[in-house]
Protein backbone atom coordinates (compact mmCIF):
# COMPACT_ATOMS: atom_id res chain seq x y z
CA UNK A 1 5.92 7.81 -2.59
CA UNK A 2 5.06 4.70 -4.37
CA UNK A 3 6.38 1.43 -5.87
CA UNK A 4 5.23 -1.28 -8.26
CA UNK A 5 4.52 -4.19 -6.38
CA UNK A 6 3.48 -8.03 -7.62
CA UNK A 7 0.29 -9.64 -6.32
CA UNK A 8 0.09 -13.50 -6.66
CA UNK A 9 -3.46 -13.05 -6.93
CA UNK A 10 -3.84 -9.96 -8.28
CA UNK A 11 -0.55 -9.79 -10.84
CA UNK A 12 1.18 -6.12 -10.85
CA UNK A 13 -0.38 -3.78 -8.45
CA UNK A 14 1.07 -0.29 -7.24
CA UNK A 15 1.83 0.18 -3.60
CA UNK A 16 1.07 4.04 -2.18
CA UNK A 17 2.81 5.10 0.89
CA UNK A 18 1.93 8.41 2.53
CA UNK A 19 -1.01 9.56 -0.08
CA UNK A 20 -1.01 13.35 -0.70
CA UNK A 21 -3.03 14.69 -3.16
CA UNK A 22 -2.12 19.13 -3.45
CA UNK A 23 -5.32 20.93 -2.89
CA UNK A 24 -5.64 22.29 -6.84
CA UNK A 25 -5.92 18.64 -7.73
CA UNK A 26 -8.25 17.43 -4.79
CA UNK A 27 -11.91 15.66 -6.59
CA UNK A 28 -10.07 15.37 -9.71
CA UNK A 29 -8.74 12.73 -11.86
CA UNK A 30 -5.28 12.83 -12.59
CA UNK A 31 -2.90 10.56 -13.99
CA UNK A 32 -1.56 7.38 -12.28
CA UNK A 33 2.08 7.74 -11.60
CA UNK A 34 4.47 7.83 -14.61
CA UNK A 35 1.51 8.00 -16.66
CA UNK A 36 0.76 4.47 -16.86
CA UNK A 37 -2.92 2.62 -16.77
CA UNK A 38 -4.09 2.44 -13.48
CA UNK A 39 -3.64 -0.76 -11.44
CA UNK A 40 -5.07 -2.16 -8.21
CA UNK A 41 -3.56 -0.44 -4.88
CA UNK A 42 -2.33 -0.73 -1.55
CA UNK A 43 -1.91 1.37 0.80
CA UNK A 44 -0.88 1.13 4.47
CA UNK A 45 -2.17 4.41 6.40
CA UNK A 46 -1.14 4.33 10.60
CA UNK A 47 -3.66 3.46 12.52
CA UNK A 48 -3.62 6.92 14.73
CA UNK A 49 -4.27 8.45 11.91
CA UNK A 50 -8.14 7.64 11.43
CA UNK A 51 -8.67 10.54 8.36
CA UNK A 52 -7.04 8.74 6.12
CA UNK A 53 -8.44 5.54 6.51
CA UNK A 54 -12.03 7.01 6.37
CA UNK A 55 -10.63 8.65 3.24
CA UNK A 56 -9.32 5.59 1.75
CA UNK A 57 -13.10 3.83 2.93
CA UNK A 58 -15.23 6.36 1.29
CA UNK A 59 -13.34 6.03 -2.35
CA UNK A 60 -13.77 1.87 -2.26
CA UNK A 61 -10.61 0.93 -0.35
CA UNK A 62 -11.00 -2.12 1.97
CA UNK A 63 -8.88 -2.58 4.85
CA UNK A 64 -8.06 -5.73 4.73
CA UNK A 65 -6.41 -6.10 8.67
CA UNK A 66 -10.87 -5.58 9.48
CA UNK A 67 -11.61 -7.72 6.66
CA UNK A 68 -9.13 -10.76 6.29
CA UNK A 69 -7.46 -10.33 9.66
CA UNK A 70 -4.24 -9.73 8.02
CA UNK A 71 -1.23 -7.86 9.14
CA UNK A 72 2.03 -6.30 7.33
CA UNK A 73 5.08 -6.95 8.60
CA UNK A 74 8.66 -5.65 7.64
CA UNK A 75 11.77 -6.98 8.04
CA UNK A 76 14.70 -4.12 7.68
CA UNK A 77 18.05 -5.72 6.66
CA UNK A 78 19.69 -7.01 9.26
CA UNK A 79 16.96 -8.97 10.32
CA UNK A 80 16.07 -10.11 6.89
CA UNK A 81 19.99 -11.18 7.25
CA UNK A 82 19.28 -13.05 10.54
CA UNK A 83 16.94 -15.07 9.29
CA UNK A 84 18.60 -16.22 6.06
CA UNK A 85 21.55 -17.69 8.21
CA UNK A 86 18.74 -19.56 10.86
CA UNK A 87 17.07 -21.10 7.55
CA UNK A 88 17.91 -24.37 6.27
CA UNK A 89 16.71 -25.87 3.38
C-alpha cells in the first residue's frame, strides 16, 4: 500500500506502508508506483519487526525516531473530531 504524501521540507514524497517486494522481482529495479519518477520515501516498519528495518538500513533508509528523536502519531476520526471541538482559535 502506498500514498502520495507532502513534505514541507521535502515537497511531494510517497509514503510506503507494509513494503513487499514478490520474490521474481527481489534485487531488481522496477517501476515506482503508477509509473511515475521516483520521489523521496517514508516508511513506518513496527518495531518487533527488526528485518525490515535492517532492510530498509542497508538500501539508505534512515530512521529518523534514532536519528531526530521523532515519533508518528495518528489520530483516527473520532479523536481527530475531539480535538477540533476543544480548539479555539
Amino acid at each position: 500500500l502506498f500514498s502520495y504524501t507532502y513534505s514541507a521540507w521535502k515537497g511531494r514524497n510517497l509514503y510506503i506502508d507494509n513494503l513487499y517486494v514478490q520474490p521474481q522481482f527481489r534485487g531488481t529495479a522496477g517501476p515506482s508506483p503508477g509509473g511515475e519518477p521516483r520521489r523521496p520515501g517514508s516508511q513506518s516498519p513496527l518495531h518487533s519487526n527488526p528485518p525490515e528495518k535492517d532492510f530498509l538500513a542497508r538500501r539508505g533508509g534512515e530512521d529518523l525516531t534514532a536519528k531526530e528523536g521523532w515519533s508518528l502519531f495518528h489520530l483516527e476520526e473520532d479523536a481527530l473530531r475531539r480535538l477540533a471541538a476543544q480548539s479555539t482559535i
